[in-house]
PDB file of N, CA and C in Angstrom:
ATOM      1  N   UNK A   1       6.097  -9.046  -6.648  1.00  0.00           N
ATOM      2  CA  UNK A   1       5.580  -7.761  -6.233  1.00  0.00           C
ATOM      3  C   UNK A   1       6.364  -7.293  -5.014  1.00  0.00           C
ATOM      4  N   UNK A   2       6.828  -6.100  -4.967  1.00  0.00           N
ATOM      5  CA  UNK A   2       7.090  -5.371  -3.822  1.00  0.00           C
ATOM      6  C   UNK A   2       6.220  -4.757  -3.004  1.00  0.00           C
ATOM      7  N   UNK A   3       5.909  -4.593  -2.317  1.00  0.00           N
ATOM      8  CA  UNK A   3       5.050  -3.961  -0.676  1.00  0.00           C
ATOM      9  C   UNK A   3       6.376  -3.136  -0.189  1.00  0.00           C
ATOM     10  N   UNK A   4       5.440  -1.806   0.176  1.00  0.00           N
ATOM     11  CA  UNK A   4       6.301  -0.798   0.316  1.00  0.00           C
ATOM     12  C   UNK A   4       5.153  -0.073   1.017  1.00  0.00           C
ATOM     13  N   UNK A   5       5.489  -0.200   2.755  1.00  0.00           N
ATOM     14  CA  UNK A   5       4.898   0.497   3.811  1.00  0.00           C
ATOM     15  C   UNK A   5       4.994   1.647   4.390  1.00  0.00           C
ATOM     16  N   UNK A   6       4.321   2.387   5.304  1.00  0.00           N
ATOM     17  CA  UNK A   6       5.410   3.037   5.830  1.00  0.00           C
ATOM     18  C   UNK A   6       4.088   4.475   6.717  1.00  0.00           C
ATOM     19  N   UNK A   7       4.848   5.632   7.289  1.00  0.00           N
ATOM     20  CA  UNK A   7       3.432   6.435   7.375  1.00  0.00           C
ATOM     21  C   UNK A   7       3.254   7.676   5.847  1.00  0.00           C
ATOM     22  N   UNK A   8       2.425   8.494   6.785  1.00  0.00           N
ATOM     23  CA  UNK A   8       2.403   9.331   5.718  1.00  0.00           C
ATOM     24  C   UNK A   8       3.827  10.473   5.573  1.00  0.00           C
ATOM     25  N   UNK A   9       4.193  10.371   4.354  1.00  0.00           N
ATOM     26  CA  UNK A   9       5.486  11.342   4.050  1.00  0.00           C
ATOM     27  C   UNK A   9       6.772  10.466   4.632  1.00  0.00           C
ATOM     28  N   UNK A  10       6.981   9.530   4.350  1.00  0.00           N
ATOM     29  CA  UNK A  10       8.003   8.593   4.953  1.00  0.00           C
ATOM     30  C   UNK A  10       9.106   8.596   3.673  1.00  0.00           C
ATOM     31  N   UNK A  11       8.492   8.641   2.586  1.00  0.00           N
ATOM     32  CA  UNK A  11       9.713   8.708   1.378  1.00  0.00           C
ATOM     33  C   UNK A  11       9.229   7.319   0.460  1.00  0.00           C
ATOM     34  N   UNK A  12       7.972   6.979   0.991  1.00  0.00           N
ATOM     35  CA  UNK A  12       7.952   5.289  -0.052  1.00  0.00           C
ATOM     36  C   UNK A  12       7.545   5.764  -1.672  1.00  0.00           C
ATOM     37  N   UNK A  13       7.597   6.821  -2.285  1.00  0.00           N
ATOM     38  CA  UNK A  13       7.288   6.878  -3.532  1.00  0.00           C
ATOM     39  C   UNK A  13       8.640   7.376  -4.038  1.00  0.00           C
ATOM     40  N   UNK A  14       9.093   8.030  -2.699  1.00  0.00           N
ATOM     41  CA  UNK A  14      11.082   8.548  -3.441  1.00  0.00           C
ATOM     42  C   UNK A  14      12.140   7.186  -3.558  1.00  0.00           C
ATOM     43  N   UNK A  15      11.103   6.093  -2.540  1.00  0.00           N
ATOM     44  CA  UNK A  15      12.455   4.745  -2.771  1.00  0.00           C
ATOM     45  C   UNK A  15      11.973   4.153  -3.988  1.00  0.00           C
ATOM     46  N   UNK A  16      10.769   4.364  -4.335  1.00  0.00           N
ATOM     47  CA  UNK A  16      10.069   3.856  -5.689  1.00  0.00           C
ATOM     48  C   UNK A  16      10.958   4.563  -6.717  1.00  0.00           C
ATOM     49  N   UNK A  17      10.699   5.544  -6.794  1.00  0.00           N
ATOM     50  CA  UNK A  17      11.385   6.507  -8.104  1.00  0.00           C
ATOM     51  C   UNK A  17      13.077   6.269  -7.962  1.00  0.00           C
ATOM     52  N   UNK A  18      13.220   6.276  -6.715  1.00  0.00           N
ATOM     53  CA  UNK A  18      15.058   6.370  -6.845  1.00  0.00           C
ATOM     54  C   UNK A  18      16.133   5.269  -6.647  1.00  0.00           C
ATOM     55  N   UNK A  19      15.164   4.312  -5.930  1.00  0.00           N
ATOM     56  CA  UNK A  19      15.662   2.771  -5.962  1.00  0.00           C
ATOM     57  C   UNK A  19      15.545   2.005  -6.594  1.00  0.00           C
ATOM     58  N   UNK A  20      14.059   1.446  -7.272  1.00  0.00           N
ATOM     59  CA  UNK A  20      13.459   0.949  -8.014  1.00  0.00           C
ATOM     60  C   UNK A  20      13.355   1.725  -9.524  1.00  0.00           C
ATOM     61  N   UNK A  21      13.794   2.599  -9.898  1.00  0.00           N
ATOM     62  CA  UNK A  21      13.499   3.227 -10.903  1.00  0.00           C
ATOM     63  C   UNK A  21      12.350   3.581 -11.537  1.00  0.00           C
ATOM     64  N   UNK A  22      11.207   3.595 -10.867  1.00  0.00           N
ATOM     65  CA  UNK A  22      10.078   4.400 -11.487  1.00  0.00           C
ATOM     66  C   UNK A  22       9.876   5.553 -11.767  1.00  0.00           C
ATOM     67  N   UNK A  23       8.773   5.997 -12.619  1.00  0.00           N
ATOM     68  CA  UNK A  23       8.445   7.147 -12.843  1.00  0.00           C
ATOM     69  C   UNK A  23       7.297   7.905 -12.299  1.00  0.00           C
ATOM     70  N   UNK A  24       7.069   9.001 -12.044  1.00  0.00           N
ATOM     71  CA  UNK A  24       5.922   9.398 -11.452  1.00  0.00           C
ATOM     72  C   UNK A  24       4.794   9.033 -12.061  1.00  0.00           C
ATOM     73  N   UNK A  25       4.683   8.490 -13.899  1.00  0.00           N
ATOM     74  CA  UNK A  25       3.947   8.276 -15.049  1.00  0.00           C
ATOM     75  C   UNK A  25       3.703   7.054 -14.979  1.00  0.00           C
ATOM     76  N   UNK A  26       4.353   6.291 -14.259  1.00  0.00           N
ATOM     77  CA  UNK A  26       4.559   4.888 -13.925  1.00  0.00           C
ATOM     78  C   UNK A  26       3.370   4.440 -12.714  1.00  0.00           C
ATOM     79  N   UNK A  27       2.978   5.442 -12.073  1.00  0.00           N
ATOM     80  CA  UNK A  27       2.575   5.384 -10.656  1.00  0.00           C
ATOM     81  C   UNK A  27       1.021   5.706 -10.879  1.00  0.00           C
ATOM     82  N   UNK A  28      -0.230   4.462 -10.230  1.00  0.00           N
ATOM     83  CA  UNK A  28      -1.222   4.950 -10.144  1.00  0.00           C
ATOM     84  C   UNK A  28      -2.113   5.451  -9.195  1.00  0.00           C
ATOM     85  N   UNK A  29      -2.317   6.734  -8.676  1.00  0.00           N
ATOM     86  CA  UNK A  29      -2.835   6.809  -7.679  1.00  0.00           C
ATOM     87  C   UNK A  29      -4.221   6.405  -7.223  1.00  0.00           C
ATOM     88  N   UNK A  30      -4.290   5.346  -6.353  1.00  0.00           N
ATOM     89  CA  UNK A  30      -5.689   4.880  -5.985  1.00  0.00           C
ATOM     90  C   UNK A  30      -6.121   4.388  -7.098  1.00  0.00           C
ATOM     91  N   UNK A  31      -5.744   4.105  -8.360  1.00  0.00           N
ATOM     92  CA  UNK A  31      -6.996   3.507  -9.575  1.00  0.00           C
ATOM     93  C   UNK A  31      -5.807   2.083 -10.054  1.00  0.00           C
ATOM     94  N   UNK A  32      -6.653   1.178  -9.907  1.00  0.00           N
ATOM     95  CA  UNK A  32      -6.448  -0.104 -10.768  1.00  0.00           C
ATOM     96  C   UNK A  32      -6.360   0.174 -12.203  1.00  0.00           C
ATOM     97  N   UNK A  33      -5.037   0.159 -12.590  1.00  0.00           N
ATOM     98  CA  UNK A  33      -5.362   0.526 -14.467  1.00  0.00           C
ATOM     99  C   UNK A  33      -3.629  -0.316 -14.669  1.00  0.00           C
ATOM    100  N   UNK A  34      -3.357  -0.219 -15.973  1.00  0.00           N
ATOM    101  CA  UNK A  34      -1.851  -1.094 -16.441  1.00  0.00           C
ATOM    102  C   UNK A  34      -0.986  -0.675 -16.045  1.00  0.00           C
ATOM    103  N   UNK A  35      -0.922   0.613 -15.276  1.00  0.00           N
ATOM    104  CA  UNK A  35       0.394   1.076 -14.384  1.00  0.00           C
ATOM    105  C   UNK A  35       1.215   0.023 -13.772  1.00  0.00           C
ATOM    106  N   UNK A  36       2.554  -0.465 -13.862  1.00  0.00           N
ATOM    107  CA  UNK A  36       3.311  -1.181 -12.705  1.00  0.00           C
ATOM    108  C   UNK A  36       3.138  -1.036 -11.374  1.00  0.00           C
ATOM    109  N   UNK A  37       2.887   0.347 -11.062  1.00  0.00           N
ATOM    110  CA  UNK A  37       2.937   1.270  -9.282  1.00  0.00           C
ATOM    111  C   UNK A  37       1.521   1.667  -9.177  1.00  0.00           C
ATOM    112  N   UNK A  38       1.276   0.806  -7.905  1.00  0.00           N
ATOM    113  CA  UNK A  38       0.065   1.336  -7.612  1.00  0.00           C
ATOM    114  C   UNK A  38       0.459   2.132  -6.017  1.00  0.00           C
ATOM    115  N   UNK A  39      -0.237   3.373  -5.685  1.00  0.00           N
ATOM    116  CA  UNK A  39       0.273   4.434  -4.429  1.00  0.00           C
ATOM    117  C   UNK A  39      -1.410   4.352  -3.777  1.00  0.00           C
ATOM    118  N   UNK A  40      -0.537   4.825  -2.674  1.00  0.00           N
ATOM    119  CA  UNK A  40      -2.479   5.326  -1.577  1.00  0.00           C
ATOM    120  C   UNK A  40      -3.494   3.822  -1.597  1.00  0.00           C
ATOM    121  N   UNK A  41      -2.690   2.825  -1.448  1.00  0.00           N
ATOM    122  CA  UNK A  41      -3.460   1.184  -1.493  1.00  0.00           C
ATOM    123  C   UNK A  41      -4.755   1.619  -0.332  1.00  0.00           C
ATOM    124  N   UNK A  42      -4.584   2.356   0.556  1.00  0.00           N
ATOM    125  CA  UNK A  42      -5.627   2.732   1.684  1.00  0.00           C
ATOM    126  C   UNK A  42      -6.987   3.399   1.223  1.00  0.00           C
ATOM    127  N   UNK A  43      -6.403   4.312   0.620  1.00  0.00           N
ATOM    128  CA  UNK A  43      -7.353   5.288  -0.248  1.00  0.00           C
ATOM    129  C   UNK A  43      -8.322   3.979  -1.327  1.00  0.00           C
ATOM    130  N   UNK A  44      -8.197   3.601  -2.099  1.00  0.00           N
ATOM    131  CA  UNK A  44      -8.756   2.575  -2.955  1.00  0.00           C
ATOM    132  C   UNK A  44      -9.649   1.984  -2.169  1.00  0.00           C
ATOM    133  N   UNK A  45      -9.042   0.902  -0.876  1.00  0.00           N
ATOM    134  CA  UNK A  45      -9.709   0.530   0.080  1.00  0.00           C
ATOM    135  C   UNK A  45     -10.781   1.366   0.114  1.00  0.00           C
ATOM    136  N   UNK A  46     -10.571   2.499   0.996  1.00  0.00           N
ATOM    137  CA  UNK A  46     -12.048   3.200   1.575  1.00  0.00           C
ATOM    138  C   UNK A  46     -12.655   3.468   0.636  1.00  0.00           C
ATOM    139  N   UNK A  47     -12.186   3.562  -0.513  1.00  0.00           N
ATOM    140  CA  UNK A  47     -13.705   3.799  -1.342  1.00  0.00           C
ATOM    141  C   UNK A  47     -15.345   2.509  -1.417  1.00  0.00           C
ATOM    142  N   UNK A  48     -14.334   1.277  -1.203  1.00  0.00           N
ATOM    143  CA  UNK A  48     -15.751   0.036  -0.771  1.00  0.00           C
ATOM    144  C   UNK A  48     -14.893  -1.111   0.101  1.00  0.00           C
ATOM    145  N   UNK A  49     -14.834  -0.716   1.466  1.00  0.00           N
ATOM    146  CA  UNK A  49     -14.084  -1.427   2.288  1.00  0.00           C
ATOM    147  C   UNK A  49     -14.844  -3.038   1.927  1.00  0.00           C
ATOM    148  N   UNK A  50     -15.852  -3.021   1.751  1.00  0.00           N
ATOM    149  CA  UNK A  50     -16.472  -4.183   1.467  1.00  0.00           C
ATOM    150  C   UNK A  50     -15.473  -5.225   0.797  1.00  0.00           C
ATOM    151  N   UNK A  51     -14.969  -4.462  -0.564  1.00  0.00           N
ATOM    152  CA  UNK A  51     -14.660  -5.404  -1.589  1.00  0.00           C
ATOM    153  C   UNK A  51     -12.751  -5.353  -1.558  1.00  0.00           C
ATOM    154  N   UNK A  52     -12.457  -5.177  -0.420  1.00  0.00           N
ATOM    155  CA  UNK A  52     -10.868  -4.945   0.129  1.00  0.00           C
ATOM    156  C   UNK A  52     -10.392  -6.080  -0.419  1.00  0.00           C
ATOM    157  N   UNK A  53     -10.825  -7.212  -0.035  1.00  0.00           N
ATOM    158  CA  UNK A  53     -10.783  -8.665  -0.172  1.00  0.00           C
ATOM    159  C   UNK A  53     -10.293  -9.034  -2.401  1.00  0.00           C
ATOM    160  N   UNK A  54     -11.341  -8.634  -2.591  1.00  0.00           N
ATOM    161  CA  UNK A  54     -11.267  -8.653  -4.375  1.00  0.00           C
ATOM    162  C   UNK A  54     -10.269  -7.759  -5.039  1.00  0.00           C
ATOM    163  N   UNK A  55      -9.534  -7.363  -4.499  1.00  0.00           N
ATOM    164  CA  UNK A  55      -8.606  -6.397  -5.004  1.00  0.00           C
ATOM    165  C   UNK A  55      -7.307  -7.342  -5.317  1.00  0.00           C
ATOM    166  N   UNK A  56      -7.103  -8.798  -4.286  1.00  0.00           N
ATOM    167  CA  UNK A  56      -5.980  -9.402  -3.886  1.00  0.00           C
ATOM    168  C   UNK A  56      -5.326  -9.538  -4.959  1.00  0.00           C
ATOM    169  N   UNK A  57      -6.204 -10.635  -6.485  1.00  0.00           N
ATOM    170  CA  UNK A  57      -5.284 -10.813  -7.283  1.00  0.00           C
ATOM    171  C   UNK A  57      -5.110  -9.771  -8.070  1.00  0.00           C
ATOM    172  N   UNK A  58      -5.783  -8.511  -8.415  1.00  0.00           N
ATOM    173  CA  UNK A  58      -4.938  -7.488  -9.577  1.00  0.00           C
ATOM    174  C   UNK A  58      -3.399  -6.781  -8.540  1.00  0.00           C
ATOM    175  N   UNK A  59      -3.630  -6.679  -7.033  1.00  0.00           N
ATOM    176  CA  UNK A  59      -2.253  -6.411  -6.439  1.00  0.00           C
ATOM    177  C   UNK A  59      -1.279  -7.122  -6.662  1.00  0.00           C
ATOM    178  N   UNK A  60      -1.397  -8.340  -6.766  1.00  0.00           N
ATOM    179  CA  UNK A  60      -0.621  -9.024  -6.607  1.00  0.00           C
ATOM    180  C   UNK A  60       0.385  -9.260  -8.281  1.00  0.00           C
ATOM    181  N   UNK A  61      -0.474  -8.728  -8.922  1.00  0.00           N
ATOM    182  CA  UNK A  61       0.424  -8.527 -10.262  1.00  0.00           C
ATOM    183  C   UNK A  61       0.898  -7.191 -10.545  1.00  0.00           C
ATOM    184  N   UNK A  62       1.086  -6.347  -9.574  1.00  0.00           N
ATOM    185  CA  UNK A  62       1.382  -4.979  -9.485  1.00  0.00           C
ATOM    186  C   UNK A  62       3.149  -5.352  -9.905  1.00  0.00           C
ATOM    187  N   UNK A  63       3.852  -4.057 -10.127  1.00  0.00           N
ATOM    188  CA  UNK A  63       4.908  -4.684  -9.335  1.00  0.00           C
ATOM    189  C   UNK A  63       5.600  -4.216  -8.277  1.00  0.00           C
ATOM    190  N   UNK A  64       5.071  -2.993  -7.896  1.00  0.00           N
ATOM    191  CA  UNK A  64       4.968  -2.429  -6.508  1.00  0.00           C
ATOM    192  C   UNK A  64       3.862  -2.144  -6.353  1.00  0.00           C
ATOM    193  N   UNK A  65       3.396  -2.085  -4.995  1.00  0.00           N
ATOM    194  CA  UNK A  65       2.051  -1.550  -4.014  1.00  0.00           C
ATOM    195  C   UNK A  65       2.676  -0.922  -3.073  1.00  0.00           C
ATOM    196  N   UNK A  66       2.090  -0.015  -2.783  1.00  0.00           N
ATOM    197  CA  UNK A  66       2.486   1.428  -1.806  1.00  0.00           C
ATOM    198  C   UNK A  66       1.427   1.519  -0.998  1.00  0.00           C
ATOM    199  N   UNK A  67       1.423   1.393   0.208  1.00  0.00           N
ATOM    200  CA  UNK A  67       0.373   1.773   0.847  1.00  0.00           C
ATOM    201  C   UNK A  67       0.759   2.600   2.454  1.00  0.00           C
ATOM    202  N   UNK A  68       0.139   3.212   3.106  1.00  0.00           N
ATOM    203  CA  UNK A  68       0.336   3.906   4.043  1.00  0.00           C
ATOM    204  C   UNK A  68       0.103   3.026   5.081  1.00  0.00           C
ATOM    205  N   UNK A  69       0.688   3.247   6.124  1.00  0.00           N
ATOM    206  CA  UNK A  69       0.745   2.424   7.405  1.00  0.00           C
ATOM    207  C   UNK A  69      -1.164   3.464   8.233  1.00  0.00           C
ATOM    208  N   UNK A  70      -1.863   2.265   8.512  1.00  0.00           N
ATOM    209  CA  UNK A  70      -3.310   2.830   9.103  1.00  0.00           C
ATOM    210  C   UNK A  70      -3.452   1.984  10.622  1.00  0.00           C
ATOM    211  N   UNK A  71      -3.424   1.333  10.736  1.00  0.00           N
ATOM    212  CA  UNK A  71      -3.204   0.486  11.832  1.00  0.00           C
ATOM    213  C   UNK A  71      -2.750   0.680  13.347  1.00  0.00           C
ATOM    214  N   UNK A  72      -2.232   1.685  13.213  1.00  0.00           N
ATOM    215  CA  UNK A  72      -1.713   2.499  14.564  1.00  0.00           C
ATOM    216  C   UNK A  72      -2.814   3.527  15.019  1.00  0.00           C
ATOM    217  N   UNK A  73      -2.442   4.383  15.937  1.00  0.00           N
ATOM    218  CA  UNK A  73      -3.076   4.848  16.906  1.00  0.00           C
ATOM    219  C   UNK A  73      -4.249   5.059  17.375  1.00  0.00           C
ATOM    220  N   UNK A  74      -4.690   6.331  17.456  1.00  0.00           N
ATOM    221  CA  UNK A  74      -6.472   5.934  18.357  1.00  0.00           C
ATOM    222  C   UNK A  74      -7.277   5.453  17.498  1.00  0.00           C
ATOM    223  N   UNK A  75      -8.091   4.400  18.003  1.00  0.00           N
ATOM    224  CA  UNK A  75      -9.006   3.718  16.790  1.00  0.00           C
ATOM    225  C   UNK A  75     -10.149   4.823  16.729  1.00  0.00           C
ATOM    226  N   UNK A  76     -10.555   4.476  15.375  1.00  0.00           N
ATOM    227  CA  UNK A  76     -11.154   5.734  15.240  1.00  0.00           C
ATOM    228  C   UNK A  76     -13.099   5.447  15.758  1.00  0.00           C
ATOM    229  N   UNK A  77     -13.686   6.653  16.216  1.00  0.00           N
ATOM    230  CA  UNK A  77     -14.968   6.389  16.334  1.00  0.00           C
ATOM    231  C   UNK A  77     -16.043   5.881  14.986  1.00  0.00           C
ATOM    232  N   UNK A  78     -15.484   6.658  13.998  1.00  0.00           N
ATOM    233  CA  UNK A  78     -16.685   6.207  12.937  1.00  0.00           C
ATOM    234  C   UNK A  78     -16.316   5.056  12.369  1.00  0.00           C
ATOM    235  N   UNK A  79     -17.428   4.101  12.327  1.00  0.00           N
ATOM    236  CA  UNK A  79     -17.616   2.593  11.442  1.00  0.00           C
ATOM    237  C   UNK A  79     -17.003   2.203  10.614  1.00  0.00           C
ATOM    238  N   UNK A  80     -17.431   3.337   9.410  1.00  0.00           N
ATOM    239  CA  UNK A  80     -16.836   3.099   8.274  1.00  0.00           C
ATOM    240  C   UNK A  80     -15.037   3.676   8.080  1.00  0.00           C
ATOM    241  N   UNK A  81     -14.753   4.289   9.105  1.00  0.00           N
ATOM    242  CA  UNK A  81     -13.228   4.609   9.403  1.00  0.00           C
ATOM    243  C   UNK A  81     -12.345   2.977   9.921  1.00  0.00           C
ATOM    244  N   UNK A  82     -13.265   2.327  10.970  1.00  0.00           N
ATOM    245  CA  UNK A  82     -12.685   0.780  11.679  1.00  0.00           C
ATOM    246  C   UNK A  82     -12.789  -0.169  10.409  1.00  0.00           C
ATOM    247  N   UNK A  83     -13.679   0.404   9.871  1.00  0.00           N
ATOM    248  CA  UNK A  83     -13.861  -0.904   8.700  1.00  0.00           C
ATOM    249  C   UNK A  83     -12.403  -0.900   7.724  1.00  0.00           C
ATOM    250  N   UNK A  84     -12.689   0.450   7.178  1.00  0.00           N
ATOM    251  CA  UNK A  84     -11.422   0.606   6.144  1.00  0.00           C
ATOM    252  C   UNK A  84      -9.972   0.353   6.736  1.00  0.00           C
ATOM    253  N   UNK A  85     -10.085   0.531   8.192  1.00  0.00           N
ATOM    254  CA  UNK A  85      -8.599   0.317   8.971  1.00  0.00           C
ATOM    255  C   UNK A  85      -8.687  -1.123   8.843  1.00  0.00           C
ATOM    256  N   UNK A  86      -9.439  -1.932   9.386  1.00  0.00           N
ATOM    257  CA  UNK A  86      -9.399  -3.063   9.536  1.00  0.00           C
ATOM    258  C   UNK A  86      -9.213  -3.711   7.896  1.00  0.00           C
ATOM    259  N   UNK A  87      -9.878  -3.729   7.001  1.00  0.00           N
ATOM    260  CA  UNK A  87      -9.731  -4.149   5.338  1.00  0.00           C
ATOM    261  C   UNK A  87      -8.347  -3.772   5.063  1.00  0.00           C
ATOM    262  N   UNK A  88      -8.045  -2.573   4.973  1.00  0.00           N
ATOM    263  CA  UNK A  88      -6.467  -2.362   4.702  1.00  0.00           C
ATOM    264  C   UNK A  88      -5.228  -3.066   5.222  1.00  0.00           C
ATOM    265  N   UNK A  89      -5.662  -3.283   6.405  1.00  0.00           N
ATOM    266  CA  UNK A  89      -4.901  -4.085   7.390  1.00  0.00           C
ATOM    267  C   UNK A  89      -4.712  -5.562   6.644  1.00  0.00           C
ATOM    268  N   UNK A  90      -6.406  -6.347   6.554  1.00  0.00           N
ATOM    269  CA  UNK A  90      -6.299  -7.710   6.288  1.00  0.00           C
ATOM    270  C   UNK A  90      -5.642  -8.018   4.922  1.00  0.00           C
ATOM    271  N   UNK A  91      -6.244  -7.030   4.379  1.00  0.00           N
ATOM    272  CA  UNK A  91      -5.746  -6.910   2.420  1.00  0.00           C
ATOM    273  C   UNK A  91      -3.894  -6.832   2.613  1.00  0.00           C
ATOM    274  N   UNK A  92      -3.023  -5.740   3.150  1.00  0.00           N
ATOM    275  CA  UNK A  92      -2.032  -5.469   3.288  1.00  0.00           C
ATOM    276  C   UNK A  92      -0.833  -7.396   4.075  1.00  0.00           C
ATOM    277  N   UNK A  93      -1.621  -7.502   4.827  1.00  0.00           N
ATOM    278  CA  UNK A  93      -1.720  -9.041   5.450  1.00  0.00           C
ATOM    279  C   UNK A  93      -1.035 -10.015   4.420  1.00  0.00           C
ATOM    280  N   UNK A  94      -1.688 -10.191   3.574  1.00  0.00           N
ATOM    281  CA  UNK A  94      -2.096 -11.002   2.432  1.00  0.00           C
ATOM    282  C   UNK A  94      -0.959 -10.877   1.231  1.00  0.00           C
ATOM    283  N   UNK A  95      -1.053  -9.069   1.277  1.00  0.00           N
ATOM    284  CA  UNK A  95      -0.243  -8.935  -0.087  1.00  0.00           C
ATOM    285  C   UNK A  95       1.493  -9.281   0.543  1.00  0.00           C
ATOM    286  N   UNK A  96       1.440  -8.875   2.232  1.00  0.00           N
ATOM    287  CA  UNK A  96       2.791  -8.765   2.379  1.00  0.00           C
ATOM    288  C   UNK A  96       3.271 -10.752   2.573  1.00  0.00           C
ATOM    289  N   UNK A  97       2.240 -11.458   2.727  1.00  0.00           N
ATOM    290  CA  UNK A  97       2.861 -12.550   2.738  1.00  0.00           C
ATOM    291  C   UNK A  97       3.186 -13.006   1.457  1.00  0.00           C
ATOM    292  N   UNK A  98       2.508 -12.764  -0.229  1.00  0.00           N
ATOM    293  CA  UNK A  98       3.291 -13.177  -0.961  1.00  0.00           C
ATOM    294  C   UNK A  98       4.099 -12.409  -1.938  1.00  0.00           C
ATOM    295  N   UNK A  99       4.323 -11.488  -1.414  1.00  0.00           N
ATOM    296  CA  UNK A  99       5.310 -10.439  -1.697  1.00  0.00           C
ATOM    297  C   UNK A  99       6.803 -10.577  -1.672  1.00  0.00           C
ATOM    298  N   UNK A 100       7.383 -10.549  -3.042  1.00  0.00           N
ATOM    299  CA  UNK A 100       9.047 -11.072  -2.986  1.00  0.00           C
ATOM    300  C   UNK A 100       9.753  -9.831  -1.964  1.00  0.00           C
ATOM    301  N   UNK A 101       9.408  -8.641  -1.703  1.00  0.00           N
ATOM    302  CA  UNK A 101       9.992  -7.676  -0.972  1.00  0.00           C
ATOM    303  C   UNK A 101       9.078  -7.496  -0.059  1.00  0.00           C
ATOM    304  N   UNK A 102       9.220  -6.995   1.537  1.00  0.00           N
ATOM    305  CA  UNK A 102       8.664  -5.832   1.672  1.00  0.00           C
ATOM    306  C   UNK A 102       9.304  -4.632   2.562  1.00  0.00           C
ATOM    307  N   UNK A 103       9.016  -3.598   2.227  1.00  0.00           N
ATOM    308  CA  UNK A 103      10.200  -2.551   2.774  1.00  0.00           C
ATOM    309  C   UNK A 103       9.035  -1.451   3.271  1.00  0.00           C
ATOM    310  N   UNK A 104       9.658  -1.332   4.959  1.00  0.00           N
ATOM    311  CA  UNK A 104       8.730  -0.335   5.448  1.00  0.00           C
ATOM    312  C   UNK A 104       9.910   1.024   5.728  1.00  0.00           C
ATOM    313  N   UNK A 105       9.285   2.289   5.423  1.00  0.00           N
ATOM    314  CA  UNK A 105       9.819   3.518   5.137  1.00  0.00           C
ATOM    315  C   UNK A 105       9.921   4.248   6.366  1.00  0.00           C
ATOM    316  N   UNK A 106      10.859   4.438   7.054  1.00  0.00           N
ATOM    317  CA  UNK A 106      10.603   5.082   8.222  1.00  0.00           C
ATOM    318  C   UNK A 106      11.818   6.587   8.420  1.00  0.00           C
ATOM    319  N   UNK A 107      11.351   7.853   8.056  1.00  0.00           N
ATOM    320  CA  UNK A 107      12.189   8.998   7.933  1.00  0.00           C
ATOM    321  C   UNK A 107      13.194   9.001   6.807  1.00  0.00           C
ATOM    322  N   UNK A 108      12.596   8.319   5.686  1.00  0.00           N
ATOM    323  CA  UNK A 108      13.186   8.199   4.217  1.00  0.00           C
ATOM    324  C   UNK A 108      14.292   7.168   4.584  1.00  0.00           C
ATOM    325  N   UNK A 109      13.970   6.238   5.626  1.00  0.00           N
ATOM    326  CA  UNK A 109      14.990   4.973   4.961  1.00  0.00           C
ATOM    327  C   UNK A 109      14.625   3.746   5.512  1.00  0.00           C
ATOM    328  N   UNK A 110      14.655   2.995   4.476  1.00  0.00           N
ATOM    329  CA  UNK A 110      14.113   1.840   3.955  1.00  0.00           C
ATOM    330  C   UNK A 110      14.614   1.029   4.892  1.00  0.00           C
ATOM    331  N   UNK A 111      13.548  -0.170   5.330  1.00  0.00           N
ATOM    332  CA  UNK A 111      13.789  -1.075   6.251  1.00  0.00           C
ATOM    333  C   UNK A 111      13.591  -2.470   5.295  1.00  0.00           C
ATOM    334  N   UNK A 112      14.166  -3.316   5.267  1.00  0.00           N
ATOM    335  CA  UNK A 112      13.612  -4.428   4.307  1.00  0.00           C
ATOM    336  C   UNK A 112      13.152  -5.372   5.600  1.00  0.00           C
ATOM    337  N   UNK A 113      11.860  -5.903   5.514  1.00  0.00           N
ATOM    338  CA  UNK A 113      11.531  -6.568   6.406  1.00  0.00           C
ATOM    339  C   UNK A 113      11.315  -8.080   5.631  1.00  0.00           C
ATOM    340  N   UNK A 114      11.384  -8.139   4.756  1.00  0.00           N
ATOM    341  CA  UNK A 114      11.404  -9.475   3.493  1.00  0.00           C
ATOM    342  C   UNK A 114      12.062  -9.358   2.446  1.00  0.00           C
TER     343      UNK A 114
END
């Protein structure tokens, strides 16, 4: 699996499509289904930060995961905002340690950090 970080509008679905050769048809947004590309890994999260954790092994047979960098700046006041930062974070943790790649996106160019 590849892990492919980065913020919002950084270019990680253009290194998907133009490096990796995917298709936009290829790509699932936020939904677990037989797609190779899963996008918005954050988004999924907040829908039950609870179950961040149970997501590990269908990611991990992805063959890319895309997710947005959340982890930075002002922490946020509402609960359920720290929660989903924090789950995304631990989940992202996890996927990037057994991840054969991971490449964080910064002004459309790719950093390989693994």
């Amino acid at each position: 699996m590849i892990l492919i970080t980065g913020g919002v509008a950084s270019g990680k679905r253009t290194y998907a499509r133009r490096t990796l050769g995917y298709t936009d048809e290829q790509m699932a947004d936020a939904v677990l289904d037989a797609r190779p590309v899963l996008y918005n890994l954050q988004n999924l999260v907040a829908r039950a930060p609870e179950n961040a954790q149970g997501l590990f092994d269908a990611l991990r047979e992805k063959d890319v995961v895309i997710v947005c960098e959340v982890g930075s700046g002002i922490v946020p006041l509402d609960r359920n905002e720290r929660e989903t930062r924090e789950q995304t974070g631990r989940l992202v943790n996890r996927l990037a340690a057994e991840a054969e790649r991971v490449v964080r996106m910064v002004c459309g160019l790719p950093q390989v950090l693994k």
